[in-house]
Every structure is written in structure tokens, then in C-alpha cells.
N, C-alpha and C. Protein backbone atom coordinates (compact mmCIF):
# COMPACT_ATOMS: atom_id res chain seq x y z
N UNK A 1 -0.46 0.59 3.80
CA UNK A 1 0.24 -0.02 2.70
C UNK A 1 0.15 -1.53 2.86
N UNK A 2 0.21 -1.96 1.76
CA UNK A 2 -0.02 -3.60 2.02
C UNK A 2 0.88 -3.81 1.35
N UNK A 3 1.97 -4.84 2.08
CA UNK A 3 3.17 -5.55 1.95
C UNK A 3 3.09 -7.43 1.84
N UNK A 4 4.00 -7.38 1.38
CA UNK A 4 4.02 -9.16 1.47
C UNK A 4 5.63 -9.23 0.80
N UNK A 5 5.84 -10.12 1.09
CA UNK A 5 7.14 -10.98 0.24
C UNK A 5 6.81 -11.70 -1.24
N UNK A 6 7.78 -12.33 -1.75
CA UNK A 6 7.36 -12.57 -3.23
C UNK A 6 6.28 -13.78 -3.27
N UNK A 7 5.86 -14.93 -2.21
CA UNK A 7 5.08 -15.07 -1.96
C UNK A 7 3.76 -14.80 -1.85
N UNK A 8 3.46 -13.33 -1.87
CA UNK A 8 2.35 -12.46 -2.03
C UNK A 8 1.78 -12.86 -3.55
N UNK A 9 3.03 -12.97 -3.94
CA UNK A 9 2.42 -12.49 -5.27
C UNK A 9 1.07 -13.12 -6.15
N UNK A 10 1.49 -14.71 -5.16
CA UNK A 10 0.29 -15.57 -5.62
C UNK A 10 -1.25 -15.41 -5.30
N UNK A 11 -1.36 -14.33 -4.35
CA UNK A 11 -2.52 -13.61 -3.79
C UNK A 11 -2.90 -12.57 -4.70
N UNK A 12 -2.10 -11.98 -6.14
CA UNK A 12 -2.28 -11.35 -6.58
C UNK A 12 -3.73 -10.76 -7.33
N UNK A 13 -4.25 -11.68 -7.84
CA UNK A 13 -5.52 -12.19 -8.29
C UNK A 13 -6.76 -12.44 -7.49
N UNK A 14 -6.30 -12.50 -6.30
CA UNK A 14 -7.58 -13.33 -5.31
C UNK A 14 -8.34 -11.58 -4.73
N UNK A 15 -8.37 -10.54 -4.94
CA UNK A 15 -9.22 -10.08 -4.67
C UNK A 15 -9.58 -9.68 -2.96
N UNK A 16 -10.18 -9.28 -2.58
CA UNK A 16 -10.21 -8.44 -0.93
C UNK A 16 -11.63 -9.64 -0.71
N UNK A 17 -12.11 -10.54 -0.77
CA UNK A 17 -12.59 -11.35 -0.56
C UNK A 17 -13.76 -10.20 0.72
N UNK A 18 -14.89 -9.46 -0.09
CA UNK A 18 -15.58 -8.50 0.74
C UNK A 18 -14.90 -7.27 1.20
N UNK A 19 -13.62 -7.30 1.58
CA UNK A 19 -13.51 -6.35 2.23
C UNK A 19 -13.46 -4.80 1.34
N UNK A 20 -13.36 -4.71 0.58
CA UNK A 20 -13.44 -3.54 -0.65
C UNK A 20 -14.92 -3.04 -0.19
N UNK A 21 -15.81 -4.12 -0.85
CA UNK A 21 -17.30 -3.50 -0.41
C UNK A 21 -17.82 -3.22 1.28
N UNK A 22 -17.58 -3.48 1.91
CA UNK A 22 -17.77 -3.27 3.42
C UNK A 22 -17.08 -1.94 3.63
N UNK A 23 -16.12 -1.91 3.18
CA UNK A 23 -15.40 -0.56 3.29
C UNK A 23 -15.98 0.46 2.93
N UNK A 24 -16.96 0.36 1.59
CA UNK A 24 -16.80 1.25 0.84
C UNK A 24 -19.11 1.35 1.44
N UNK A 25 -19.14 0.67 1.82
CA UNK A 25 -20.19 0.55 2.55
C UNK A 25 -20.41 1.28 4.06
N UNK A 26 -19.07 1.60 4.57
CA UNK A 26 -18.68 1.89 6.12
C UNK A 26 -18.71 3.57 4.91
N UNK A 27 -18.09 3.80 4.17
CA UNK A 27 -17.53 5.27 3.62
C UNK A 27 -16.11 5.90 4.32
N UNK A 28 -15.15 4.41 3.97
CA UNK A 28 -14.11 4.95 5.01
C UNK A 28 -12.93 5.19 3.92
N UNK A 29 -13.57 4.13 2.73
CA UNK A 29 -11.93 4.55 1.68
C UNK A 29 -12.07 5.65 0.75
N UNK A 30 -10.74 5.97 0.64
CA UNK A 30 -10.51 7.57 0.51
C UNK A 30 -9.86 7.21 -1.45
N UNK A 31 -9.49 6.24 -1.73
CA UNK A 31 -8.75 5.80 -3.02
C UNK A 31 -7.56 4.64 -2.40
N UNK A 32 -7.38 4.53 -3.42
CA UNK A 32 -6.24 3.19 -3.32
C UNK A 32 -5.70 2.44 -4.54
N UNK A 33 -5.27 1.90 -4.35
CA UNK A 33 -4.25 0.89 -5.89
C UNK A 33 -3.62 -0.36 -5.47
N UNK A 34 -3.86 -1.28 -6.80
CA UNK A 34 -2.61 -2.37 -6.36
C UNK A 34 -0.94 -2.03 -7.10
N UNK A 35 0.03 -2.41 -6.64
CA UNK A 35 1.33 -1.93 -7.56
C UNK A 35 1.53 -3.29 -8.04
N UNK A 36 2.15 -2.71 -9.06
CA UNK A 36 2.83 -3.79 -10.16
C UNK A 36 4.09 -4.20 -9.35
N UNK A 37 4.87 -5.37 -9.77
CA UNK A 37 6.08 -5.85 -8.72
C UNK A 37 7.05 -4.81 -9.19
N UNK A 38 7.99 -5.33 -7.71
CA UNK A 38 8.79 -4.00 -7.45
C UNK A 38 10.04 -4.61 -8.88
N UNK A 39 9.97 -5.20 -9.61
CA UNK A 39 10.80 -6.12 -10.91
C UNK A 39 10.43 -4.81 -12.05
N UNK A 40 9.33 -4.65 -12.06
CA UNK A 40 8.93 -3.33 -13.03
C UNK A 40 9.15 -1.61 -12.72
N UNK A 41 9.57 -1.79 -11.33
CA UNK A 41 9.71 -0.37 -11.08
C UNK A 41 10.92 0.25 -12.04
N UNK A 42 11.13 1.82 -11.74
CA UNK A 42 11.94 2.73 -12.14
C UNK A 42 12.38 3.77 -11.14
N UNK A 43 13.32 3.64 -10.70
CA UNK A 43 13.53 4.16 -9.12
C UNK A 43 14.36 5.44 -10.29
N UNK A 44 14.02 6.43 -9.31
CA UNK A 44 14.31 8.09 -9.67
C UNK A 44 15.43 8.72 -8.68
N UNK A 45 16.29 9.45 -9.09
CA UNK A 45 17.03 10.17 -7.98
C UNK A 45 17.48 11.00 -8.97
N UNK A 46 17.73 12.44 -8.50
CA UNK A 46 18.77 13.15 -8.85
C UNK A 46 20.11 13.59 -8.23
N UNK A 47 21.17 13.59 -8.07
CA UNK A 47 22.31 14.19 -7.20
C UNK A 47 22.87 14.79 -8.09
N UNK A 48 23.38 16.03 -7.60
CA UNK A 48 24.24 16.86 -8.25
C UNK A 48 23.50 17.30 -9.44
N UNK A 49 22.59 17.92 -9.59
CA UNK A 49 21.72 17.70 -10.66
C UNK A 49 21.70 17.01 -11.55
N UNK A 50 21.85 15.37 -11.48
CA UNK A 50 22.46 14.75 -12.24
C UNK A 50 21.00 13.59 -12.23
N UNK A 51 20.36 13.06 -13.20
CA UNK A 51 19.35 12.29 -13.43
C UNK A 51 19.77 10.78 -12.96
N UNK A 52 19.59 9.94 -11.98
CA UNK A 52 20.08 8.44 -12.16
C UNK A 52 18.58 8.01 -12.40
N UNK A 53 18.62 6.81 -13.14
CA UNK A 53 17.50 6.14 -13.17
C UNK A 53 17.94 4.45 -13.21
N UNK A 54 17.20 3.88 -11.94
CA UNK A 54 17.46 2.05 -11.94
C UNK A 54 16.30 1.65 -12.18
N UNK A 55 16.42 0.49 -12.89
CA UNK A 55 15.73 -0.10 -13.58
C UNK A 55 15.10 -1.37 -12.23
N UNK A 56 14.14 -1.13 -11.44
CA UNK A 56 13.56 -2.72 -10.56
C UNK A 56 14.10 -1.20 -8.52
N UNK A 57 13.43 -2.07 -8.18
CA UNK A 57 13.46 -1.48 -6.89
C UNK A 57 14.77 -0.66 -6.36
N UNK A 58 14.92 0.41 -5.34
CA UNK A 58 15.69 0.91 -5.07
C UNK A 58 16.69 0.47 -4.11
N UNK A 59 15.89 -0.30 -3.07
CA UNK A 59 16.57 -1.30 -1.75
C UNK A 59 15.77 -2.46 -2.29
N UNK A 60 16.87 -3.65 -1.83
CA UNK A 60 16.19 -4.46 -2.21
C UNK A 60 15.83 -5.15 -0.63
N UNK A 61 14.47 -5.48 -0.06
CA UNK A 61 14.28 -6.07 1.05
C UNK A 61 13.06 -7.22 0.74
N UNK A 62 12.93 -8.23 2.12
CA UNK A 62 11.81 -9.09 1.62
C UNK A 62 10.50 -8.51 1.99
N UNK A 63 10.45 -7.81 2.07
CA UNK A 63 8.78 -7.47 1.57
C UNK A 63 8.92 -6.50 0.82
N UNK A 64 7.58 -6.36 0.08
CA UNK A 64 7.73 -5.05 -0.88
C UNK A 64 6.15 -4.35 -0.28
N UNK A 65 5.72 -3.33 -0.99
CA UNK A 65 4.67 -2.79 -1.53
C UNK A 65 3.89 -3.31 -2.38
N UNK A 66 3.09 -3.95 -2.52
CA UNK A 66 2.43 -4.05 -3.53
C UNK A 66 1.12 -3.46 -3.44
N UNK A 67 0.67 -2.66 -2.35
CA UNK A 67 -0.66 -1.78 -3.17
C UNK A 67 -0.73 -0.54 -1.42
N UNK A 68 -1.60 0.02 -2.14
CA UNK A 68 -2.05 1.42 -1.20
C UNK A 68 -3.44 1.28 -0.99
N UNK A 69 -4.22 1.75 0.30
CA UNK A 69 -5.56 2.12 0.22
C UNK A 69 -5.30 3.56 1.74
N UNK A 70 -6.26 4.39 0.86
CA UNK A 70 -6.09 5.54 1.76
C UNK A 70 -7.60 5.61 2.74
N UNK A 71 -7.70 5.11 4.03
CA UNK A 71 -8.77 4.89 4.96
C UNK A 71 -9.21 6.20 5.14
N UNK A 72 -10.17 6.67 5.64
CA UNK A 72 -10.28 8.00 6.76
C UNK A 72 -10.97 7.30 7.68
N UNK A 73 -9.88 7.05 8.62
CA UNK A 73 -10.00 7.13 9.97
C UNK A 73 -10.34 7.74 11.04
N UNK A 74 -11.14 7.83 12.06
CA UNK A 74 -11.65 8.17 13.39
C UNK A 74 -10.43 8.47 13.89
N UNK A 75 -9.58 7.26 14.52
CA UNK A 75 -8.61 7.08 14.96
C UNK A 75 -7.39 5.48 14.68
N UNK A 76 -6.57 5.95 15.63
CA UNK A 76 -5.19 4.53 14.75
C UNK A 76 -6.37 3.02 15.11
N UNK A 77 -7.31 3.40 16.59
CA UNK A 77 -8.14 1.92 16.87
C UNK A 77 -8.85 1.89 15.42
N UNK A 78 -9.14 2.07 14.88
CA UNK A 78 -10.34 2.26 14.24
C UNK A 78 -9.39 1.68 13.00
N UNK A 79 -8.35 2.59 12.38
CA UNK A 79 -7.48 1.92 11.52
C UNK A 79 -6.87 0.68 11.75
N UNK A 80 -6.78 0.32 12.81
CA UNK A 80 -5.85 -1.08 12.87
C UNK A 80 -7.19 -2.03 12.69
N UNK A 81 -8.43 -1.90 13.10
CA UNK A 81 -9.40 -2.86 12.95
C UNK A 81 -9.72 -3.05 11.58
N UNK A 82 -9.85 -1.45 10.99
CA UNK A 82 -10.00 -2.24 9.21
C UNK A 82 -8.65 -3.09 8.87
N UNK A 83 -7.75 -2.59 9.51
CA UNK A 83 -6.28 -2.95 8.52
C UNK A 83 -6.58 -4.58 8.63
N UNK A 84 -6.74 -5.34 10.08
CA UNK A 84 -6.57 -6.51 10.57
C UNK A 84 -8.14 -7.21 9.67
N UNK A 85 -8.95 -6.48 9.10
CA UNK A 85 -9.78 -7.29 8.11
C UNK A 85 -9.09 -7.00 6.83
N UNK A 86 -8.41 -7.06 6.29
CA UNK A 86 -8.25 -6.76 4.91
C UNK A 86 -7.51 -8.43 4.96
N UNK A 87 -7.39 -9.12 3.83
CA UNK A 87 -7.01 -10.64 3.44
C UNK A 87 -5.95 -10.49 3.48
N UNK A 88 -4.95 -9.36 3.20
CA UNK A 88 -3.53 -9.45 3.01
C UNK A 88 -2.92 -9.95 4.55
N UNK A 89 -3.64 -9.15 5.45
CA UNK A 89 -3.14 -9.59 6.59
C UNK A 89 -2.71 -10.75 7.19
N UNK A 90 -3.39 -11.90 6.75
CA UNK A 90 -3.18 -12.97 6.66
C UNK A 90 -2.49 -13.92 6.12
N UNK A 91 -1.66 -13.18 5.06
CA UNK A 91 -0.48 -13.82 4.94
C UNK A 91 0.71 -12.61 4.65
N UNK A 92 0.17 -11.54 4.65
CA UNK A 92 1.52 -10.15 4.38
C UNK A 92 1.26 -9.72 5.40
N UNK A 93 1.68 -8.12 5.29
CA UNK A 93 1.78 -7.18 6.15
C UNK A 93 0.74 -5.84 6.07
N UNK A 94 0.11 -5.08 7.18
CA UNK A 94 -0.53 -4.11 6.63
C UNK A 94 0.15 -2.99 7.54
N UNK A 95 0.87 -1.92 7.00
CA UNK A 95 1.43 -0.60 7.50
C UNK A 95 0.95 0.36 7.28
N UNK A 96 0.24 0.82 8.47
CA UNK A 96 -0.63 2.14 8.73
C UNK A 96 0.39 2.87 9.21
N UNK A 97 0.23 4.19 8.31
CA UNK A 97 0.40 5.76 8.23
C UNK A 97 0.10 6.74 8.24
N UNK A 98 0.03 8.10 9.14
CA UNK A 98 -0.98 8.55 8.98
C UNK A 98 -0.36 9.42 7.88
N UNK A 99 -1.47 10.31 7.11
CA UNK A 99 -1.18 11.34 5.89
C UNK A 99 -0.41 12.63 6.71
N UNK A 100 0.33 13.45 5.89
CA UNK A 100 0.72 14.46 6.54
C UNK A 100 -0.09 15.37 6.44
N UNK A 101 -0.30 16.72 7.57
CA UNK A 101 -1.17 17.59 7.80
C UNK A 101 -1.00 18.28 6.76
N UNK A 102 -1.72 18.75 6.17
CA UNK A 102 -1.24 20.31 5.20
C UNK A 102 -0.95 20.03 4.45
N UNK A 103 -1.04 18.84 3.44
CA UNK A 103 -0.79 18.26 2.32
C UNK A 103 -1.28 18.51 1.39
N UNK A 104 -1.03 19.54 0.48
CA UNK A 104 -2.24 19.58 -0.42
C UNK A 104 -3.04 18.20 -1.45
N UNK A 105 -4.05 18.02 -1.17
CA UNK A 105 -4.69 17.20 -1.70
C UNK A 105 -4.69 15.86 -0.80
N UNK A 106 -4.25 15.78 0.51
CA UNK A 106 -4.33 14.86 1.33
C UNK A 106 -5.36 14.62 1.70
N UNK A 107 -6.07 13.61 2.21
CA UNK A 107 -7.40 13.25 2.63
C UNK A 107 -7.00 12.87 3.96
């Protein structure tokens, strides 16, 4: 997941500067997305069978999400070396996860 603070946001536009194509050159990305700010979300819950819906993020913290890329990885070495080339790194955050086993439709 690639994180940043609202600061990020000005990176919004600038693109993976190579790293998209190298990736996709290695045959390691699996899909991915950028997110819209967490200002546009629609956070979901039900309790009590009861529908809530908020309008902008659910917690509010300083970094957010702003995009996904799903690697297939060898191993976490192997993931932390793409993660540490991707541009975000350099001024956000990159949080590797692995997928859960048995997921249908997990890669």
C-alpha cells in the first residue's frame, strides 16, 4: 500500500517515474490502483443491522492510502526491494502485506 500524508498529494500527478514499466518488465505486478483522497471516501458499517454511512474517512490519521499495487513476490526480500524503488518511498510510506491464503481470487 502506498501511504503518504496530505503532502503526498502533490506527488499526485508525477507518475512512478519508470518504476511501473520495470515492474511490469520483471512480471511481478499482479494489478493495482491509485485512490482518490480519503475527503471523497464513504466509509460503510452496519451494527445491529442497521446501515451507517460517513461521508470522508473512517479514522482520521496522518497518513492515508492513496493507492494499491499487488506484487508477486518470491519472498518479503524481494518485496521490500521493489517496495524501496517505487518514488513514493521517498517521500511517503510503502506497507507490504502479504495476501491471505485461500482467498478466492487472491494472487
Amino acid at each position: 500500500m502506498i501511504c503518504g500524508d496530505e503532502s503526498a498529494a502533490a506527488h499526485a500527478d508525477d507518475g512512478c517515474g519508470g518504476w511501473s514499466e520495470e515492474m511490469a518488465a520483471r512480471g511481478v505486478v499482479a494489478g493495482g490502483a491509485g485512490l482518490r483522497p480519503p475527503s471523497e471516501a464513504t466509509t460503510v458499517r452496519v451494527r445491529n443491522d442497521e446501515l451507517m454511512l460517513t461521508d470522508g474517512p473512517f479514522a482520521e490519521t496522518k497518513e492515508q492510502i492513496g493507492g494499491f499495487v499487488l506484487i508477486d513476490c518470491a519472498d518479503l526480500d524481494e518485496a521490500i526491494e521493489i517496495a524501496a524503488k517505487h518514488p513514493a518511498a521517498g517521500y511517503g510510506t510503502i506497507e507490504i502485506r502479504p495476501v491471505l491464503d485461500g482467498v478466492p481470487g487472491a494472487v
